[in-house]
PDB file of N, CA and C in Angstrom:
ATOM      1  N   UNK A   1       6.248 -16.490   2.927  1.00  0.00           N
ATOM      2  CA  UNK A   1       5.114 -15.586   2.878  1.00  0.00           C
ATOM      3  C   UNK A   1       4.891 -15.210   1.410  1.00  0.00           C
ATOM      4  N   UNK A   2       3.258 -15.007   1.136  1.00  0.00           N
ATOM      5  CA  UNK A   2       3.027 -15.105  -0.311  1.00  0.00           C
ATOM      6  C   UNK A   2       2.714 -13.076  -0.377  1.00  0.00           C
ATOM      7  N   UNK A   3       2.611 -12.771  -1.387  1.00  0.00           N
ATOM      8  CA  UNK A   3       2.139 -11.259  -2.159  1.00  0.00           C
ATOM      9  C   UNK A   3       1.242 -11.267  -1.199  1.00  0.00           C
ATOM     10  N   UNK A   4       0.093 -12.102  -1.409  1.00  0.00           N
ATOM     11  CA  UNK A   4      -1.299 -11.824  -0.366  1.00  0.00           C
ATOM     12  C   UNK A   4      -1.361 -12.103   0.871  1.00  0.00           C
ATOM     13  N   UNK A   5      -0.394 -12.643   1.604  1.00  0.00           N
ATOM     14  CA  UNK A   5      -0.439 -12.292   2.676  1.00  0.00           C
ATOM     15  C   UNK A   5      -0.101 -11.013   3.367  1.00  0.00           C
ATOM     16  N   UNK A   6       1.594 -11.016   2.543  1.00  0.00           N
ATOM     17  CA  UNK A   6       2.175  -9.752   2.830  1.00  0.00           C
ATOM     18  C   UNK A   6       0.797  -8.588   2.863  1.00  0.00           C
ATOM     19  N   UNK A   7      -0.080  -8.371   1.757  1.00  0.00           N
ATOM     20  CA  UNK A   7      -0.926  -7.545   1.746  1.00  0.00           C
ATOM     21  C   UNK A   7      -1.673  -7.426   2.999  1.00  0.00           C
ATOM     22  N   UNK A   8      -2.181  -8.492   3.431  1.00  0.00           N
ATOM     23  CA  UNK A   8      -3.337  -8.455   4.336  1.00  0.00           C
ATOM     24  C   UNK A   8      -1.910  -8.210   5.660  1.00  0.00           C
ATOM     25  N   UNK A   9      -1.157  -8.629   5.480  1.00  0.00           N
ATOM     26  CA  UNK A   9      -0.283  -7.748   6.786  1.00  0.00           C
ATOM     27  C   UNK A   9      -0.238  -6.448   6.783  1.00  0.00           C
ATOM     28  N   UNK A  10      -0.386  -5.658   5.401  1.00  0.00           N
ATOM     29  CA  UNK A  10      -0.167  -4.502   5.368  1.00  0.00           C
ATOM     30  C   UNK A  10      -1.723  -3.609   5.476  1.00  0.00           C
ATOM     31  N   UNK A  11      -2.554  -4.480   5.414  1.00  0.00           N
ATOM     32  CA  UNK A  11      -3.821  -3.721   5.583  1.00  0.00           C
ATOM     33  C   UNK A  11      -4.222  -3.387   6.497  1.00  0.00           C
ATOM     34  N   UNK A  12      -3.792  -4.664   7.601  1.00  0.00           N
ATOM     35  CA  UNK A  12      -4.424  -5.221   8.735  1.00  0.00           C
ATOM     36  C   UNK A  12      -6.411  -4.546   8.704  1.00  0.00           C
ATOM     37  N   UNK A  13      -6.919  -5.318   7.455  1.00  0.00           N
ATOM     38  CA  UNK A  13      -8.396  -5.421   7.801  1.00  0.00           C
ATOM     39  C   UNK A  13      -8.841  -6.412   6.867  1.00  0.00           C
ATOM     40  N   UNK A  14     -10.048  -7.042   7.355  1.00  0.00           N
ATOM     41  CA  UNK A  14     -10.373  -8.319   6.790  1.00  0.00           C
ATOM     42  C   UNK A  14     -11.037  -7.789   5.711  1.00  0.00           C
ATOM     43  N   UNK A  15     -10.868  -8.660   4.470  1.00  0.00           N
ATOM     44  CA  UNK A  15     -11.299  -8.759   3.319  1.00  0.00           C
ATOM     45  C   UNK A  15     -11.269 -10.138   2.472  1.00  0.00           C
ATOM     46  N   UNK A  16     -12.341  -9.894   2.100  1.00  0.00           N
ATOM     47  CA  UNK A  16     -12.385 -11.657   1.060  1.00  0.00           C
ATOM     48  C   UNK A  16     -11.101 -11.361  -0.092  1.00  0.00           C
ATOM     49  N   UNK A  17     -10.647 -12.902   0.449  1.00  0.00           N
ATOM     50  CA  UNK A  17      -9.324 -13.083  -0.721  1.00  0.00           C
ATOM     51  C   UNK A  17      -9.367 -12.091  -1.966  1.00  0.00           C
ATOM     52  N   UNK A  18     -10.700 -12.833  -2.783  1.00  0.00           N
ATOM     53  CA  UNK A  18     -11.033 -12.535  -4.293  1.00  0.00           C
ATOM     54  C   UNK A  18     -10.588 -11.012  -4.393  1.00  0.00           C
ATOM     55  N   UNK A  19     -10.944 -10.648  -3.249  1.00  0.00           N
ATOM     56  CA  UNK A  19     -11.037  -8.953  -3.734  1.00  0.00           C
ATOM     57  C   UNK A  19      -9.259  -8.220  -3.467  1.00  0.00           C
ATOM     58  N   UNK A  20      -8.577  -9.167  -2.932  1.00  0.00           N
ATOM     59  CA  UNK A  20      -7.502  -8.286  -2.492  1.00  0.00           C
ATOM     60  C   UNK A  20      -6.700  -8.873  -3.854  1.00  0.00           C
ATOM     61  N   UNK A  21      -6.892 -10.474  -4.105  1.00  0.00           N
ATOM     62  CA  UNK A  21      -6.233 -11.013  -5.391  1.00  0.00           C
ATOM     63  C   UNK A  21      -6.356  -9.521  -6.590  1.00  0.00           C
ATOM     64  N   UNK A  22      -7.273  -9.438  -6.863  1.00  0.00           N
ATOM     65  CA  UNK A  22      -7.491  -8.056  -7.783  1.00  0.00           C
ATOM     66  C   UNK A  22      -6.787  -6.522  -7.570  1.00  0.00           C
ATOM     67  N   UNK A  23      -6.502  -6.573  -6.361  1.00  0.00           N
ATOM     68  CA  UNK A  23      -5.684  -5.623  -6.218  1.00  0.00           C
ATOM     69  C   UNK A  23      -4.291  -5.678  -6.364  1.00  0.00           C
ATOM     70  N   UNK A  24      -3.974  -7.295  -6.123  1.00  0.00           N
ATOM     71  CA  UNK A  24      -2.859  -7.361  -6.233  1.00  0.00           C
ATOM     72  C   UNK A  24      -2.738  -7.598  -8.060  1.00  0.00           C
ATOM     73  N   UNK A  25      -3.459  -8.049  -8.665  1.00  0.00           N
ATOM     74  CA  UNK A  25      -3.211  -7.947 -10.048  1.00  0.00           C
ATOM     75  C   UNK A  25      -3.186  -7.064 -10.973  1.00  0.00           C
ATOM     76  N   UNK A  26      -3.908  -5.639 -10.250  1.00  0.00           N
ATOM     77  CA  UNK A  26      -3.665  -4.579 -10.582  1.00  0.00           C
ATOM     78  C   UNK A  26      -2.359  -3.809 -10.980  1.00  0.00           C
ATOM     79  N   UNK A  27      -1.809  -4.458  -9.577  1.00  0.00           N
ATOM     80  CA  UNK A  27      -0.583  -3.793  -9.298  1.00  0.00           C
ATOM     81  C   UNK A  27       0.621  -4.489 -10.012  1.00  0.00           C
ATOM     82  N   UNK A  28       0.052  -5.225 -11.034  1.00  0.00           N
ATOM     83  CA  UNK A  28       1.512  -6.337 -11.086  1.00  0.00           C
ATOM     84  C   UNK A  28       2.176  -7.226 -10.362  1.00  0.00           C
ATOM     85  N   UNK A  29       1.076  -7.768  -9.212  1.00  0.00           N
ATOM     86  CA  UNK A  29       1.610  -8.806  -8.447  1.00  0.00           C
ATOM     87  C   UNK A  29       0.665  -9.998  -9.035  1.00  0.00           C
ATOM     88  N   UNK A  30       1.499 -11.334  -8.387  1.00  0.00           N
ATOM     89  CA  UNK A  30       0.958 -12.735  -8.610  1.00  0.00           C
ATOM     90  C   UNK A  30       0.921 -12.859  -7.264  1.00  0.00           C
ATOM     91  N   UNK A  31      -0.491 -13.527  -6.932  1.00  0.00           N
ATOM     92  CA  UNK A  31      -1.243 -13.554  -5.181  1.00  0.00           C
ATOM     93  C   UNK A  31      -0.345 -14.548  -4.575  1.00  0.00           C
ATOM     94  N   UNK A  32       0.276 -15.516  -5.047  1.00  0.00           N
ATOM     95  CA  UNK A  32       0.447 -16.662  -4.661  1.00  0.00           C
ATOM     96  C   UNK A  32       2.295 -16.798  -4.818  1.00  0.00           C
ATOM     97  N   UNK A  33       2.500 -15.317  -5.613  1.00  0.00           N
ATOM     98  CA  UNK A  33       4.188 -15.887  -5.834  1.00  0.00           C
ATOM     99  C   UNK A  33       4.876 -15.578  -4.075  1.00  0.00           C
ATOM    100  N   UNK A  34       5.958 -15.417  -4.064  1.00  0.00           N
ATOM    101  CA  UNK A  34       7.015 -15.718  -2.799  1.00  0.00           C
ATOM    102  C   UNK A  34       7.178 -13.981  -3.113  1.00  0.00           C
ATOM    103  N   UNK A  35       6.681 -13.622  -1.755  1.00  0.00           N
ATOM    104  CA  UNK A  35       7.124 -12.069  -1.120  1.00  0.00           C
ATOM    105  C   UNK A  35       8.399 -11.829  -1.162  1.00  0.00           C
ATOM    106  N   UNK A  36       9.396 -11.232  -2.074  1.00  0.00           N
ATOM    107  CA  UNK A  36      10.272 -10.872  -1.862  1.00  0.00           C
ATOM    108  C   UNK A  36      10.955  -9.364  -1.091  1.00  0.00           C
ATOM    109  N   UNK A  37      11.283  -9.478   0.170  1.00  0.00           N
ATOM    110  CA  UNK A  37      11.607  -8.301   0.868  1.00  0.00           C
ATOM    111  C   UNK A  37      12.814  -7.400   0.312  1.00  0.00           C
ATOM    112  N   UNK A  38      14.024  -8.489  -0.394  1.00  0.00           N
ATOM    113  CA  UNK A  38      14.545  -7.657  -0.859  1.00  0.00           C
ATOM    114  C   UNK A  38      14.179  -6.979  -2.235  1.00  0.00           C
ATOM    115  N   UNK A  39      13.455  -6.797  -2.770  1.00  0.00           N
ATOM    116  CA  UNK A  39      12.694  -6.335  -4.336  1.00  0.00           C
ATOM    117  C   UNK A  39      12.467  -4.994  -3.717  1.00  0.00           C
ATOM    118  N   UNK A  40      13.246  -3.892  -3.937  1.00  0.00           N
ATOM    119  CA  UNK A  40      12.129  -2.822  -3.857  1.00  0.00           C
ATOM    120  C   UNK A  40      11.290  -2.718  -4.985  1.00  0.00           C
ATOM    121  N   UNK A  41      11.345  -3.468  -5.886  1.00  0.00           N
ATOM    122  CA  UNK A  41       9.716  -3.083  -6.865  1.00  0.00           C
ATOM    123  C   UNK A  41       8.730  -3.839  -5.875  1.00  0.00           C
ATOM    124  N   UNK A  42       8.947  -5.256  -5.838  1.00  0.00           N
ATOM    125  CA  UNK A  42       8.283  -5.790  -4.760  1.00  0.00           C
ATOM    126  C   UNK A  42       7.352  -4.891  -4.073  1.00  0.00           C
ATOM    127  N   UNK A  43       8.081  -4.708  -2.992  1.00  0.00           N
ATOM    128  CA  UNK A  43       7.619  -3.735  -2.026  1.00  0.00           C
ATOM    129  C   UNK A  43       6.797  -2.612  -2.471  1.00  0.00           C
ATOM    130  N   UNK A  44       7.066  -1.887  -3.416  1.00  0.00           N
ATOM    131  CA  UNK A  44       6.313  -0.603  -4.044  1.00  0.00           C
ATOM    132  C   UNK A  44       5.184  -1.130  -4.728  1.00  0.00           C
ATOM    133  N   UNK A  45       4.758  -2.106  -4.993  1.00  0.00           N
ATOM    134  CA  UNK A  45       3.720  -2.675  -6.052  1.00  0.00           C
ATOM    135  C   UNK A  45       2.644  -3.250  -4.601  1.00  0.00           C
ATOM    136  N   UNK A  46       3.091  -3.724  -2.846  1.00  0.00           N
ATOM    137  CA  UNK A  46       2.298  -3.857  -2.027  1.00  0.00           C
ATOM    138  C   UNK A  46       2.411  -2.829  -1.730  1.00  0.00           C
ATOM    139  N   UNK A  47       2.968  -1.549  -1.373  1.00  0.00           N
ATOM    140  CA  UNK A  47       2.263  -0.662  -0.824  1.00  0.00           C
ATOM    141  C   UNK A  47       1.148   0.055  -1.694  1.00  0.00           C
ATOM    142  N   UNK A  48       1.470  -0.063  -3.047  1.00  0.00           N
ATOM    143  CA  UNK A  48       0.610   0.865  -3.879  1.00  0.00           C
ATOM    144  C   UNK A  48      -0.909  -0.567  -4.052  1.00  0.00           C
ATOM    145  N   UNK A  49      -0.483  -1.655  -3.751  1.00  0.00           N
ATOM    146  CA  UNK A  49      -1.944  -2.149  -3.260  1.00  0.00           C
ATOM    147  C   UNK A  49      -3.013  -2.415  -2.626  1.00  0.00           C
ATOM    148  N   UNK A  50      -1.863  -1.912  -1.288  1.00  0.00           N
ATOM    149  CA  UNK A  50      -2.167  -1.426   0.259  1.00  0.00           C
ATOM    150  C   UNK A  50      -3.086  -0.158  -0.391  1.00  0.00           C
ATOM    151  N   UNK A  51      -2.525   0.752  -0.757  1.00  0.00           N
ATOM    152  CA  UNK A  51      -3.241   2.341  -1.036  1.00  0.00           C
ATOM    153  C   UNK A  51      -4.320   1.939  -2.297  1.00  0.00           C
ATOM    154  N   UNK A  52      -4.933   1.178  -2.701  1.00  0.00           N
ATOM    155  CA  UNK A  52      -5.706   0.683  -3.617  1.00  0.00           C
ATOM    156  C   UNK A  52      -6.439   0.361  -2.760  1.00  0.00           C
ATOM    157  N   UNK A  53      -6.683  -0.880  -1.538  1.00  0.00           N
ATOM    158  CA  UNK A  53      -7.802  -1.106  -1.038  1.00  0.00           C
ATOM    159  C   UNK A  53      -7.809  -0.224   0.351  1.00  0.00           C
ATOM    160  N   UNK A  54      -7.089   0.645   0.432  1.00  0.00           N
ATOM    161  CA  UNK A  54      -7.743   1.970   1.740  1.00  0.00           C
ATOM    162  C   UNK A  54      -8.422   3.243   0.907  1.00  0.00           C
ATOM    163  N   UNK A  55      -7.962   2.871  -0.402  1.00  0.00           N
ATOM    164  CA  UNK A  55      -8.820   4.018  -1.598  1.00  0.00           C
ATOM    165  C   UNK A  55     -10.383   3.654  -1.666  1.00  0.00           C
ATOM    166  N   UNK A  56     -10.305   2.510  -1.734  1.00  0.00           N
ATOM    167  CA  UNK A  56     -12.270   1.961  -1.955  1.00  0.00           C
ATOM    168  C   UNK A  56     -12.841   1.704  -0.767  1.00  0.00           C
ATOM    169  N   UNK A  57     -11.826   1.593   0.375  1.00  0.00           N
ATOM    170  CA  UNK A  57     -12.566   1.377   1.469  1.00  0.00           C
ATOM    171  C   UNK A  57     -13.117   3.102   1.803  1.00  0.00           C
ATOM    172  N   UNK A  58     -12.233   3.936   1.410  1.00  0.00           N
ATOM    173  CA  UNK A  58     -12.592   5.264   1.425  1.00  0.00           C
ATOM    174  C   UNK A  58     -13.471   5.843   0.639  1.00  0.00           C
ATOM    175  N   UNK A  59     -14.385   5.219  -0.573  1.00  0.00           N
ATOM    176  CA  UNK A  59     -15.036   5.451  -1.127  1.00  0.00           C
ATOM    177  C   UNK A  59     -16.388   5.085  -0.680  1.00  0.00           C
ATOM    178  N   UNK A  60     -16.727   3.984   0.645  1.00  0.00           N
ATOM    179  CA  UNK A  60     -17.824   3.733   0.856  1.00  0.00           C
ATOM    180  C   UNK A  60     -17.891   4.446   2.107  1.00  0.00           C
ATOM    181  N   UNK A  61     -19.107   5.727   1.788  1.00  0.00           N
ATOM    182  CA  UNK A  61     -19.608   6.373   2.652  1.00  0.00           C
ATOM    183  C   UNK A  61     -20.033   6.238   4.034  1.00  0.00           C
ATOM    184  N   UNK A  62     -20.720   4.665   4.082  1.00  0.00           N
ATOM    185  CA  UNK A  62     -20.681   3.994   5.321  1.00  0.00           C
ATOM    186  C   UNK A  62     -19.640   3.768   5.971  1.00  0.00           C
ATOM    187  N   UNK A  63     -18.583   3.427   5.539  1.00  0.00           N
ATOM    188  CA  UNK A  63     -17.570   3.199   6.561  1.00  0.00           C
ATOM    189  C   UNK A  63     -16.844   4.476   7.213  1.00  0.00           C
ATOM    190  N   UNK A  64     -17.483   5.933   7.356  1.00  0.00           N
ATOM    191  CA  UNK A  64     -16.875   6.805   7.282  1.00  0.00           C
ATOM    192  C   UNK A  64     -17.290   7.387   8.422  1.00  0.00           C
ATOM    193  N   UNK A  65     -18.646   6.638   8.672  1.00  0.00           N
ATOM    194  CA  UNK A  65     -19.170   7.682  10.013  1.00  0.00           C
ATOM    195  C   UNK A  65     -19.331   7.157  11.481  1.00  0.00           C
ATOM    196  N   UNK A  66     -19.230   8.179  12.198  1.00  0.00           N
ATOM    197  CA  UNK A  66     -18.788   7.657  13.777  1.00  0.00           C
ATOM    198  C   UNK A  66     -19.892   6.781  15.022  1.00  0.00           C
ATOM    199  N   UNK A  67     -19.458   5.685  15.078  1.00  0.00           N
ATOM    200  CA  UNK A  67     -20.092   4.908  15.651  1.00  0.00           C
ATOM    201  C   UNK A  67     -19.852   5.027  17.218  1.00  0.00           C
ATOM    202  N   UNK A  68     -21.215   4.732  18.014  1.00  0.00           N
ATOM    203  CA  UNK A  68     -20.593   4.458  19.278  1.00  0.00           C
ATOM    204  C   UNK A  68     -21.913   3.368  19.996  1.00  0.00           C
ATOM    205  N   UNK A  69     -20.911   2.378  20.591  1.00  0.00           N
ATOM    206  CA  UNK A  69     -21.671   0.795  20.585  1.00  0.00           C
ATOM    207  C   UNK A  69     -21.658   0.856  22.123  1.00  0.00           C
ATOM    208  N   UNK A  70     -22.884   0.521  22.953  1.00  0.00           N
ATOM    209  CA  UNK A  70     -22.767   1.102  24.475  1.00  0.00           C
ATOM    210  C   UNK A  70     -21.727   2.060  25.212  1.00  0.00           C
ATOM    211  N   UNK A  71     -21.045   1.647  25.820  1.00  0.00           N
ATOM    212  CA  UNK A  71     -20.130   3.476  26.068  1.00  0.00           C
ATOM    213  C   UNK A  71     -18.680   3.289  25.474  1.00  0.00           C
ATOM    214  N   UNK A  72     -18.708   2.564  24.225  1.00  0.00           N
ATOM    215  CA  UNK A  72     -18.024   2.656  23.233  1.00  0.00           C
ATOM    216  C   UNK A  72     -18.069   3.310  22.203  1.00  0.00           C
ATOM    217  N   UNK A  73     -16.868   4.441  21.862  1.00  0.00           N
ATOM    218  CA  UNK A  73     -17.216   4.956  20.599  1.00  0.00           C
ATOM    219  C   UNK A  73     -15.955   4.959  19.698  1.00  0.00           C
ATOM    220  N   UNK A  74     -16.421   4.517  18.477  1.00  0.00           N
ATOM    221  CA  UNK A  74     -15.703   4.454  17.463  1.00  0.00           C
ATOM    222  C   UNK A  74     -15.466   5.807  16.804  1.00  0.00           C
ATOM    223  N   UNK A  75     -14.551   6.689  16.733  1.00  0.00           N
ATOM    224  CA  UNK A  75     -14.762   8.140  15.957  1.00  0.00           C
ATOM    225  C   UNK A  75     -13.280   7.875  14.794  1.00  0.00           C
ATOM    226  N   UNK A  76     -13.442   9.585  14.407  1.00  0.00           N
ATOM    227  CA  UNK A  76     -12.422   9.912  13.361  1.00  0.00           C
ATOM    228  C   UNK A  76     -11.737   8.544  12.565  1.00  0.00           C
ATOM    229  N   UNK A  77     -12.570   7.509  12.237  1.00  0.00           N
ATOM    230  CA  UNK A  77     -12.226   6.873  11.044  1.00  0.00           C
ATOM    231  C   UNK A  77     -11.548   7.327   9.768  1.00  0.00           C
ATOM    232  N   UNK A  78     -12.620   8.033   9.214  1.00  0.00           N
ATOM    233  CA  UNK A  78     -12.410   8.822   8.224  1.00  0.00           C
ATOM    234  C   UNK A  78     -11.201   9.414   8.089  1.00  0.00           C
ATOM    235  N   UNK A  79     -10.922  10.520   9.353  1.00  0.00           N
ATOM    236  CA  UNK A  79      -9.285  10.963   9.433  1.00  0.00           C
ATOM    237  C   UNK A  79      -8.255  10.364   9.818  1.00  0.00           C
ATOM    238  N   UNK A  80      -8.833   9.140   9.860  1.00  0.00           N
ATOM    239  CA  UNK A  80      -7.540   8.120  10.004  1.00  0.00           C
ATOM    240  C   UNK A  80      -7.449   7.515   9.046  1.00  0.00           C
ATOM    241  N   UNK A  81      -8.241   7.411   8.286  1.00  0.00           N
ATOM    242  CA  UNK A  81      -7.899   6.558   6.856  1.00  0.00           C
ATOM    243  C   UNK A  81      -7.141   7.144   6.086  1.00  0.00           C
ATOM    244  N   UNK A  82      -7.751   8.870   5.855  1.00  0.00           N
ATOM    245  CA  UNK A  82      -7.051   9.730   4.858  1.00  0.00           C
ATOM    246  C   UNK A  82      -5.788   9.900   5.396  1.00  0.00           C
ATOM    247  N   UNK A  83      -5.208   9.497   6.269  1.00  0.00           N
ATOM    248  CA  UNK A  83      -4.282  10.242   7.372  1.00  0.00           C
ATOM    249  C   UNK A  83      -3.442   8.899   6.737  1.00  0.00           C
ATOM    250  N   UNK A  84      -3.774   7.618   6.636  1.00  0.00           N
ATOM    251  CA  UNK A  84      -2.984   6.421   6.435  1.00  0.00           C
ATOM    252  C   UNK A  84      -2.999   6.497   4.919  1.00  0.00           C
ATOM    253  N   UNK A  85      -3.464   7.328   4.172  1.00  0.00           N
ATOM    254  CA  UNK A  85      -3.585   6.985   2.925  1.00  0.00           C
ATOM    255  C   UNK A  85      -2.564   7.911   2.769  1.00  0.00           C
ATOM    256  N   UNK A  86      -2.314   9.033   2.916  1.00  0.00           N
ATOM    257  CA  UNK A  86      -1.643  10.266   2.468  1.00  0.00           C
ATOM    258  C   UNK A  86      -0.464   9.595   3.300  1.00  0.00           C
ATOM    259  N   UNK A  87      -0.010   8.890   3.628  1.00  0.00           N
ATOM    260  CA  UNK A  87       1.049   8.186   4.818  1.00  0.00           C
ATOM    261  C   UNK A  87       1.909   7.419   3.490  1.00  0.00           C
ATOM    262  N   UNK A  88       1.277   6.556   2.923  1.00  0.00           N
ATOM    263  CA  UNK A  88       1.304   5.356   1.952  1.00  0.00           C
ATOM    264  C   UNK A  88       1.782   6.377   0.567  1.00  0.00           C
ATOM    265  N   UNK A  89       0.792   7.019   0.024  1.00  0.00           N
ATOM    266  CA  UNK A  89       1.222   7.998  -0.873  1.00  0.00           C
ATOM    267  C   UNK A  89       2.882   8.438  -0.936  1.00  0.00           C
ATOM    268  N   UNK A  90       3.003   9.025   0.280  1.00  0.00           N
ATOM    269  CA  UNK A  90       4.315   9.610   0.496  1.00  0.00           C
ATOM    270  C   UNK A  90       5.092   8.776   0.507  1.00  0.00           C
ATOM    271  N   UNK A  91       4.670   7.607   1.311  1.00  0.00           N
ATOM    272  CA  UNK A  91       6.054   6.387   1.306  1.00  0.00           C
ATOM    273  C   UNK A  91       6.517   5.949  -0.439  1.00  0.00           C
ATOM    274  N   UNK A  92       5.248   5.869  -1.237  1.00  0.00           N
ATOM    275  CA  UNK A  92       5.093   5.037  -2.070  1.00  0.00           C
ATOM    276  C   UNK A  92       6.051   6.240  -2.957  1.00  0.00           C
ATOM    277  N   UNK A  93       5.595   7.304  -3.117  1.00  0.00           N
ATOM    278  CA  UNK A  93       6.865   8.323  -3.980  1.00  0.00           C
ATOM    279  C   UNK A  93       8.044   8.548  -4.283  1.00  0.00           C
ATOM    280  N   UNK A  94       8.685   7.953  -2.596  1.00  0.00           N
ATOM    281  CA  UNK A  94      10.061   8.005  -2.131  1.00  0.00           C
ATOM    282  C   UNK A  94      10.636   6.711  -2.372  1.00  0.00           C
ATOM    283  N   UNK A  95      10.148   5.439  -2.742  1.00  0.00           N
ATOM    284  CA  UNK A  95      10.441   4.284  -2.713  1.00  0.00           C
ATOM    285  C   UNK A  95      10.810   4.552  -4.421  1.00  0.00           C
ATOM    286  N   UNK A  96      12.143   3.519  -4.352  1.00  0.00           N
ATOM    287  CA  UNK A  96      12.507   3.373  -5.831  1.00  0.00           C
ATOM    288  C   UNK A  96      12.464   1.749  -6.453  1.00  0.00           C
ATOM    289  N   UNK A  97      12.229   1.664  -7.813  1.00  0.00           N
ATOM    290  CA  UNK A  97      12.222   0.659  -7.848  1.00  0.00           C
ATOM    291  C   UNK A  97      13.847  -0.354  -7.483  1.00  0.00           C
ATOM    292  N   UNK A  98      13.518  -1.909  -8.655  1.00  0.00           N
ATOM    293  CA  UNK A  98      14.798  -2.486  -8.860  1.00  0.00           C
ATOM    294  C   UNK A  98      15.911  -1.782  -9.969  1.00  0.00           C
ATOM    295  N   UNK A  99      15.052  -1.269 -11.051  1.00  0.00           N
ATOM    296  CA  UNK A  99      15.946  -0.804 -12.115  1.00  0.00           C
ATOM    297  C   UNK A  99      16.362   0.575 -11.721  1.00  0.00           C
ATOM    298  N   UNK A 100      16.062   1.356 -11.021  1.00  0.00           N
ATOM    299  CA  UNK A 100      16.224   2.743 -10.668  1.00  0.00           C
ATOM    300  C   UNK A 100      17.467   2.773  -9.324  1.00  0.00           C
ATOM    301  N   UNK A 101      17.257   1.912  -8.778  1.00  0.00           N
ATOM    302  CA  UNK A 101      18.463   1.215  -7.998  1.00  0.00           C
ATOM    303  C   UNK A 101      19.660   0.914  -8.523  1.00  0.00           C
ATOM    304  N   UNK A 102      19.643   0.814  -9.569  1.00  0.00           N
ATOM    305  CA  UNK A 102      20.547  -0.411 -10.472  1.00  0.00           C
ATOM    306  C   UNK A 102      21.204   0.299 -11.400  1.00  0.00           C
ATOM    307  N   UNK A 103      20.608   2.247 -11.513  1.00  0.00           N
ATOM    308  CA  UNK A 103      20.931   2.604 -12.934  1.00  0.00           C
ATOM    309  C   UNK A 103      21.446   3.699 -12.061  1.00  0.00           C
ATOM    310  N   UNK A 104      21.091   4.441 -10.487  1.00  0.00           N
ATOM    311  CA  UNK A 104      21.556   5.121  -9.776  1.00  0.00           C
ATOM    312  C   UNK A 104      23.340   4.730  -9.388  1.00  0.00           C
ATOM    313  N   UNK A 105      23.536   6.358  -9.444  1.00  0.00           N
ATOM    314  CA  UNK A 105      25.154   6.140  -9.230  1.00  0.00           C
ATOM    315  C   UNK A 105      25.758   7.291  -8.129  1.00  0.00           C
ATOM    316  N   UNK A 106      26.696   7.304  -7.425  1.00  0.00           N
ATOM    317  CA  UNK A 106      26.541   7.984  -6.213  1.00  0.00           C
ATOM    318  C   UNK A 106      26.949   9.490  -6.740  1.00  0.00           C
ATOM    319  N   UNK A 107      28.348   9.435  -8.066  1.00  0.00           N
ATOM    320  CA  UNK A 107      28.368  10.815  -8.392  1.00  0.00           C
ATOM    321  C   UNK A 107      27.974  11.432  -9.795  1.00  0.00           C
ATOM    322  N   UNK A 108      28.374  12.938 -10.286  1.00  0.00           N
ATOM    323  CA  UNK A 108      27.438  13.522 -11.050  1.00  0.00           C
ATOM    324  C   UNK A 108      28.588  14.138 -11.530  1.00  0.00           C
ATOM    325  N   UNK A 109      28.686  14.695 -12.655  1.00  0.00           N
ATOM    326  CA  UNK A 109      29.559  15.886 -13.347  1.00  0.00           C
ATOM    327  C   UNK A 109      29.232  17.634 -12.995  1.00  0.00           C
ATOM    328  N   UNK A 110      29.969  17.951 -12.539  1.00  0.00           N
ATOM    329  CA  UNK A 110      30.070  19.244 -11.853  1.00  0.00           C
ATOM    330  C   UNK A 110      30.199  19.709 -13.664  1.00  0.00           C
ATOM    331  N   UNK A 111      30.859  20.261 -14.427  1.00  0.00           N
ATOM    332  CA  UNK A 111      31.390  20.315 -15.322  1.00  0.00           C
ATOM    333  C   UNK A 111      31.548  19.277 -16.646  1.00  0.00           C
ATOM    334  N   UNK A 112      30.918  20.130 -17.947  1.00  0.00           N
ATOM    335  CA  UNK A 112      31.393  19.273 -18.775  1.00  0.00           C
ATOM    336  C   UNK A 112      31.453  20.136 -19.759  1.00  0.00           C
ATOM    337  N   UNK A 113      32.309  18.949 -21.136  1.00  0.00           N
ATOM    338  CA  UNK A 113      32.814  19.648 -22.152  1.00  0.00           C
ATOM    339  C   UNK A 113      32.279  20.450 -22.957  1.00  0.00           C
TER     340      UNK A 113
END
């Protein structure tokens, strides 16, 4: 599995390649390199690209308001987006990278000289 797929797994909504490639280059990904699961930078660079294209999808006003298609209705989009965005945010805060992993140590000095 490539960066851009992983993405569009993490979006789950259709979008033309071109545009998610850009998000992922934003973020410091290559569209096409090999998804690495164990990378937590990895990982933190798709979620924060994930929260890049639910940011612009949240910026177009149209996609915000409540539809209902014969006795179908589409509602609270909107508070589900912000609801998945502020979701992503939080994940994305708590996530550490590779070097922050690497430089973390389990104890601390109570006392020093």
């Amino acid at each position: 599995m490539n960066n851009l797929q992983r993405l569009q797994m993490e979006v789950s909504i259709q979008l033309e390649q071109d545009k998610l490639t850009v998000y992922l280059h934003e973020n410091g990904l290559q569209p096409f390199d090999e998804y690495n699961p164990q990378s937590a930078t990895n990982k933190k660079q798709i979620y924060q690209s994930a929260l890049s294209v639910l940011e612009s999808i949240a910026n177009n006003p149209q996609n915000l308001k409540n539809y209902k298609l014969d006795d179908m209705t589409i509602s609270d989009f909107a508070d589900n987006l912000m609801s998945r965005i502020d979701q992503l945010e939080r994940k994305i805060r708590s996530l550490k990278t590779d070097e922050q992993l690497q430089n973390e140590s389990n104890f601390f000095m109570l006392f020093a000289e």
